[in-house]
N, C-alpha and C. Protein backbone atom coordinates (compact mmCIF):
# COMPACT_ATOMS: atom_id res chain seq x y z
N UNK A 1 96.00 96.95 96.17
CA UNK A 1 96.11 95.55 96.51
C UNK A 1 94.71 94.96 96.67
N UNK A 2 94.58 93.78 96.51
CA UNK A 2 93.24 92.69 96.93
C UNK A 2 93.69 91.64 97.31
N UNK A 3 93.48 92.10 99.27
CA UNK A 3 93.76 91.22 99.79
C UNK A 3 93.05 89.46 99.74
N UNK A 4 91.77 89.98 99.15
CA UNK A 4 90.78 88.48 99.26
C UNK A 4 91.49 87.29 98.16
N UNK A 5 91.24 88.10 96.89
CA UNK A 5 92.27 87.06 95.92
C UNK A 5 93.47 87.05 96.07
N UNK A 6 94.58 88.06 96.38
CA UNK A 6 95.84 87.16 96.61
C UNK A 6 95.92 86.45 98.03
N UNK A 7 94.88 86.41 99.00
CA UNK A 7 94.79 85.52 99.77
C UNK A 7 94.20 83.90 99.44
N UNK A 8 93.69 84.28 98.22
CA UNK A 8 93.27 82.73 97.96
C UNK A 8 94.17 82.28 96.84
N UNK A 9 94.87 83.03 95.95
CA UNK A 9 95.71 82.62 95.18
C UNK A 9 97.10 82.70 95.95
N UNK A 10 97.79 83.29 96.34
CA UNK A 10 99.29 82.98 96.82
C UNK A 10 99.43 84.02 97.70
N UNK A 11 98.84 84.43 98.37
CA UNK A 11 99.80 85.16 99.46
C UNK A 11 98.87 85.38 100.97
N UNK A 12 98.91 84.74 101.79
CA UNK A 12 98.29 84.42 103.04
C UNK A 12 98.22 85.94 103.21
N UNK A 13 97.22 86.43 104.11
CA UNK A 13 96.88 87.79 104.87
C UNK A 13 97.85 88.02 105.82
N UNK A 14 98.39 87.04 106.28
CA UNK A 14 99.47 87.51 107.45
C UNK A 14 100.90 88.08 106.95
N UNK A 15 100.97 87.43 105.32
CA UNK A 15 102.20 87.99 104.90
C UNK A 15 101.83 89.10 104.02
N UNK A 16 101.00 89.89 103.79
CA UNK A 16 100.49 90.22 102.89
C UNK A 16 101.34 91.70 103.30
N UNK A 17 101.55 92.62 102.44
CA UNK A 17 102.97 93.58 103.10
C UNK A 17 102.19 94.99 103.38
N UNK A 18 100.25 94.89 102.59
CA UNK A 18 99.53 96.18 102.75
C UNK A 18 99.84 96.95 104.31
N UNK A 19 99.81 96.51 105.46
CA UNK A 19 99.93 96.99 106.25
C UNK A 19 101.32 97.50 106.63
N UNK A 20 102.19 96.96 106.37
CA UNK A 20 103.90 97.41 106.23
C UNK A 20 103.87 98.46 105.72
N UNK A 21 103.45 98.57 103.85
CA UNK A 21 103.25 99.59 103.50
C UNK A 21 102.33 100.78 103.95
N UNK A 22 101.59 100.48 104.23
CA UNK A 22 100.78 101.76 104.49
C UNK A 22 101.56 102.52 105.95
N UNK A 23 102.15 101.60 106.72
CA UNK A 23 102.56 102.13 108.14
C UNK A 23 103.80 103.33 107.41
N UNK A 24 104.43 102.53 106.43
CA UNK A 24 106.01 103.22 106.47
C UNK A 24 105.11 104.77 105.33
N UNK A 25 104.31 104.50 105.22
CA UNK A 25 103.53 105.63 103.95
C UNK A 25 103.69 105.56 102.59
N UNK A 26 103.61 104.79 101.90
CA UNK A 26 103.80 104.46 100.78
C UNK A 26 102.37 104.52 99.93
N UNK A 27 102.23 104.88 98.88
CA UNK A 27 100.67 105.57 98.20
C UNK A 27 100.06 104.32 97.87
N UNK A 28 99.69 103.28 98.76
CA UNK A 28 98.61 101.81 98.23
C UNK A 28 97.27 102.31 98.76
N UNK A 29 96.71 101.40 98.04
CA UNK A 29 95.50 101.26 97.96
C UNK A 29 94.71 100.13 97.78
N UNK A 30 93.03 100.07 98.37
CA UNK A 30 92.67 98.58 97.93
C UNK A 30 91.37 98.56 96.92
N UNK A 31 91.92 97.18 96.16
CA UNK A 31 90.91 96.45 95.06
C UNK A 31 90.35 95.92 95.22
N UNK A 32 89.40 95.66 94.33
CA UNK A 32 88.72 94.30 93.45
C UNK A 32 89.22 93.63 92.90
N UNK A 33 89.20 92.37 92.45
CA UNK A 33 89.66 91.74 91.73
C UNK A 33 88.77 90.23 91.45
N UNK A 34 88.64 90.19 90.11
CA UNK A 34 87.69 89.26 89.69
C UNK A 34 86.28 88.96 91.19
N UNK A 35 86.21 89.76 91.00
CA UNK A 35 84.72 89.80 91.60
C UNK A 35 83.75 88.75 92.12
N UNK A 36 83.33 87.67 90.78
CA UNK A 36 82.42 86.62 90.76
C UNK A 36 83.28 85.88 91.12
N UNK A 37 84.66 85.37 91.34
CA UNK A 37 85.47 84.06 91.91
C UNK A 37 85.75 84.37 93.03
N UNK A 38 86.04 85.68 93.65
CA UNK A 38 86.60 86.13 95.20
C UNK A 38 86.07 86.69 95.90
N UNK A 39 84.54 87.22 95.86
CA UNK A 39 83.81 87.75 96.88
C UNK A 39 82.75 87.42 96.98
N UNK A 40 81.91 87.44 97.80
CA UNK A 40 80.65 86.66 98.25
C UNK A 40 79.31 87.56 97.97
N UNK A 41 79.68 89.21 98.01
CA UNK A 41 78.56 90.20 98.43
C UNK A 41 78.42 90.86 96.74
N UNK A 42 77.46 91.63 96.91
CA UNK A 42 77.25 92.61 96.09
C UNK A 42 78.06 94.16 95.61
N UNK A 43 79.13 94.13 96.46
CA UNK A 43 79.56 95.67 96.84
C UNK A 43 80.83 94.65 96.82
N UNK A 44 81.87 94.15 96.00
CA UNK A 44 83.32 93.87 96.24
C UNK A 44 83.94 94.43 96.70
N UNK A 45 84.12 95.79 96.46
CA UNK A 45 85.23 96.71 96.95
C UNK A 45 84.60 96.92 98.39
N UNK A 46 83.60 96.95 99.26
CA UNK A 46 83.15 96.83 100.42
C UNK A 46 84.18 95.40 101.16
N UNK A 47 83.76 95.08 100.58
CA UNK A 47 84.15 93.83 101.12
C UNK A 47 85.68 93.44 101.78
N UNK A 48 86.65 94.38 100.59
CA UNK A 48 88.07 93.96 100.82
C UNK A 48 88.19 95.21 101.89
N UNK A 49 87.28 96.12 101.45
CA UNK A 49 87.84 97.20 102.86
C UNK A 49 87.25 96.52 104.15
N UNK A 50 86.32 95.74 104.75
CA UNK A 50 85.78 95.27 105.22
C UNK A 50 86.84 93.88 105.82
N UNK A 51 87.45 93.28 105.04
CA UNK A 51 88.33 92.08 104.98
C UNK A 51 89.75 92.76 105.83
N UNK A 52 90.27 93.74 104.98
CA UNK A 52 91.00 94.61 105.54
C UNK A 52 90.97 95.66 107.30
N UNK A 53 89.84 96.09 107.23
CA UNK A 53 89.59 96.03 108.66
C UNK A 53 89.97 95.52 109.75
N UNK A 54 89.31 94.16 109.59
CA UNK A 54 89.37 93.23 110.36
C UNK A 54 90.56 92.13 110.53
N UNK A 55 91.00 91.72 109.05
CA UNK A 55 91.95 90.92 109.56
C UNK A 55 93.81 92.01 109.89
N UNK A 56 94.02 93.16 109.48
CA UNK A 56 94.74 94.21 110.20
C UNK A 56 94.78 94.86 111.04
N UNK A 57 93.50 94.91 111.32
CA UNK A 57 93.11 95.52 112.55
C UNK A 57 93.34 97.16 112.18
N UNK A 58 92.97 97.46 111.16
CA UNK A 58 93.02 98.80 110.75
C UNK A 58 92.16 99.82 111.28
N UNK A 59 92.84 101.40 111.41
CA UNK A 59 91.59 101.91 112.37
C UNK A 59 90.84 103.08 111.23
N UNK A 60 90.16 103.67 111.31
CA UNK A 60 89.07 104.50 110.79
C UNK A 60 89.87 105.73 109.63
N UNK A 61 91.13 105.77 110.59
CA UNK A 61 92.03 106.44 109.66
C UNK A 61 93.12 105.94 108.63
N UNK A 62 93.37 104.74 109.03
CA UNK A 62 93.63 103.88 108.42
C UNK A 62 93.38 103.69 106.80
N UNK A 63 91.69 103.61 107.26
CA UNK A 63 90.45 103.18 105.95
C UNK A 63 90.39 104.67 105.04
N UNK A 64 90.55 105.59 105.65
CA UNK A 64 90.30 106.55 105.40
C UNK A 64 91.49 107.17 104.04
N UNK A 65 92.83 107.30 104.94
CA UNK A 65 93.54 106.99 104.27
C UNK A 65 93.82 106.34 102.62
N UNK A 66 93.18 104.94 103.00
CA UNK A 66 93.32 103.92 102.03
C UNK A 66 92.64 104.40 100.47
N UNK A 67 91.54 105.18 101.28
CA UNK A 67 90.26 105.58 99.95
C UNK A 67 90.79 107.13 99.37
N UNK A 68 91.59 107.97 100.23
CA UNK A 68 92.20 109.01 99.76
C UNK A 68 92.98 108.49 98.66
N UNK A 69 94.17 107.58 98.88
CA UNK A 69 94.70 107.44 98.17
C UNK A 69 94.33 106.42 96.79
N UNK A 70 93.45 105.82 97.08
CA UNK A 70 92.25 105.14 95.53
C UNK A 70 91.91 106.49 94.97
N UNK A 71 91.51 107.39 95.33
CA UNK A 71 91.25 108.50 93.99
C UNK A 71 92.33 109.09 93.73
N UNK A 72 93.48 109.49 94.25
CA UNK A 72 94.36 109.85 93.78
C UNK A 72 95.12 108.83 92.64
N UNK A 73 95.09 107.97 93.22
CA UNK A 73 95.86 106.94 92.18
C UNK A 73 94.87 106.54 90.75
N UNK A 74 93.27 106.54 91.03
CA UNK A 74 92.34 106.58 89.85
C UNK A 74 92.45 107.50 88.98
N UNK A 75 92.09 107.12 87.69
CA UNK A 75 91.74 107.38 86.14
C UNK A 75 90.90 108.68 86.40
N UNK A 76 90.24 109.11 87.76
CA UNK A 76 89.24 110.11 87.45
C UNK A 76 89.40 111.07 87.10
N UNK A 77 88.92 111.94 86.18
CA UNK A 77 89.25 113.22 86.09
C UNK A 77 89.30 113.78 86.78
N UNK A 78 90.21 114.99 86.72
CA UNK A 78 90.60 116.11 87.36
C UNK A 78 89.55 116.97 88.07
N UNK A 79 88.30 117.10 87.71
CA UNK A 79 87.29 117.61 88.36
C UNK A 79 86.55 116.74 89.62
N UNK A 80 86.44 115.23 88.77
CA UNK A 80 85.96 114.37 89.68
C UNK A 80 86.87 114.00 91.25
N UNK A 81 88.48 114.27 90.89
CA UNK A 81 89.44 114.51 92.00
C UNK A 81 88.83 115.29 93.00
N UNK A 82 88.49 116.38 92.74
CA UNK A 82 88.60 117.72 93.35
C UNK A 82 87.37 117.70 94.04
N UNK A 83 86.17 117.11 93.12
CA UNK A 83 85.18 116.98 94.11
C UNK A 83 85.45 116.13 95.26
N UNK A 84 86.03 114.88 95.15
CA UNK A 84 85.91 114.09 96.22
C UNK A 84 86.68 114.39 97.05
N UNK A 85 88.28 114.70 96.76
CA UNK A 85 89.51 114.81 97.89
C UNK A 85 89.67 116.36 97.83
N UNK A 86 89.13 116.94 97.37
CA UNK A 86 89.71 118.79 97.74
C UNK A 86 90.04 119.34 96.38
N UNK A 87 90.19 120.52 96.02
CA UNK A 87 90.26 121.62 95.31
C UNK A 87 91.70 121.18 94.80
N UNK A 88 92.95 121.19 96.06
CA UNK A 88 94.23 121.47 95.68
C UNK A 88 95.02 119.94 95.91
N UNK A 89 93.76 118.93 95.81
CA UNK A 89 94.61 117.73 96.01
C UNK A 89 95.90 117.22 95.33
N UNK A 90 96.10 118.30 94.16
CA UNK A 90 97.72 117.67 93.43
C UNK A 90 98.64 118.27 94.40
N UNK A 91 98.38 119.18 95.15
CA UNK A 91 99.40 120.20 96.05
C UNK A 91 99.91 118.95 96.93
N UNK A 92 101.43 118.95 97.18
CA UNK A 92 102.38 118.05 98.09
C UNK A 92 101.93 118.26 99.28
N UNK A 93 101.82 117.40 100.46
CA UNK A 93 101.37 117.65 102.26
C UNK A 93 100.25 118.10 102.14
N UNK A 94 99.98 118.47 103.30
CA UNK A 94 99.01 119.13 104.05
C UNK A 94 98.42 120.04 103.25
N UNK A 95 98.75 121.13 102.19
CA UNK A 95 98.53 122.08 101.97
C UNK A 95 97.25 121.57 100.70
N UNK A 96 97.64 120.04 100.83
CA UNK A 96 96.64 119.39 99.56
C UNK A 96 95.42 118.33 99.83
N UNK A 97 95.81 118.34 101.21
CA UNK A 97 94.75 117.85 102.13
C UNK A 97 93.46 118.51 102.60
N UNK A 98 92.38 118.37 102.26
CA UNK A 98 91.19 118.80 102.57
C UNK A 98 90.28 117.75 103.58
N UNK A 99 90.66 117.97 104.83
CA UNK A 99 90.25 117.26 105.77
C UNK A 99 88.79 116.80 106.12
N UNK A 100 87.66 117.76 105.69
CA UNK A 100 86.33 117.89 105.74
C UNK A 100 86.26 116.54 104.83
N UNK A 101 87.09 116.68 103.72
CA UNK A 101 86.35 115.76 102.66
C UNK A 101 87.28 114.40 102.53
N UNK A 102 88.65 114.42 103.29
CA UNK A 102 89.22 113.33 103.04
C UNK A 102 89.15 112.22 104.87
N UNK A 103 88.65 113.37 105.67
CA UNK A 103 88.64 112.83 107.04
C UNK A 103 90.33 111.69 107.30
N UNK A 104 90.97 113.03 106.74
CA UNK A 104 92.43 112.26 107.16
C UNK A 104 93.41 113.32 107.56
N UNK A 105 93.46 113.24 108.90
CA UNK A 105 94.29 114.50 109.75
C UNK A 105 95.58 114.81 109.23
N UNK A 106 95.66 116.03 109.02
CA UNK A 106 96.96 116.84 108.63
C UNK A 106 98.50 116.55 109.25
N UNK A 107 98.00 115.53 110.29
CA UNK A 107 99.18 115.35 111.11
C UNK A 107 99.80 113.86 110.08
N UNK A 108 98.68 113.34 109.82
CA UNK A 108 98.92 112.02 109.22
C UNK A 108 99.22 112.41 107.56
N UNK A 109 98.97 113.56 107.21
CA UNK A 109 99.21 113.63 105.90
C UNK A 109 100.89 114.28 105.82
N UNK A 110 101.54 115.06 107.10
CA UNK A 110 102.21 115.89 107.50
C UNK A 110 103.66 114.34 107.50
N UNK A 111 103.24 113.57 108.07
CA UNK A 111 103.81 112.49 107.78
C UNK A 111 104.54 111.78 107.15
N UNK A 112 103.67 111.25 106.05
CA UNK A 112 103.71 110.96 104.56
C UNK A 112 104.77 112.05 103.81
């Protein structure tokens, strides 16, 4: 999701359902989107996690979360996976969770 442009094109932050979803566990994640019309900074994707933060009131695990599941859901190769989220990140639960590198507790992945 990108909360900044569909907040300026049609969908207010308060209705916006990212936080619904992420509570009930559902695999979202956040974007960019057109860049030069919806963000102000140099670093876009900073920004919406940054936007996101604050206007959800999201906490550290939250964010954390959010970016686990951007590489899983990314184009990256299979190696580039493994470096960032763990060795066995296709593995279902916990058992695919690499906590050192995803800083997202087993209890919260145990969850999901």
């Amino acid at each position: 999701m990108s909360p900044l442009s569909n907040n300026s094109l049609f969908l207010n932050y308060h209705r916006n359902p990212l936080p619904e979803y992420l509570a009930r566990g559902l695999l979202v994640s956040l974007s960019s989107d057109d860049p030069l019309q919806f963000h102000f900074t140099k670093e876009p994707l900073m920004e919406e996690y940054s936007i996101a933060t604050q206007v959800w009131k999201l906490s550290p695990t939250d964010m954390c979360e959010l970016a686990r599941n951007s590489v899983i859901m990314s184009g990256f190769e299979h190696e580039i996976k493994q470096f960032w989220i763990g060795p066995n990140y296709i593995r279902e639960g916990v058992a695919g969770n690499d906590i050192k590198r995803t800083n997202v507790p087993n209890i919260r992945v145990a969850f999901r």
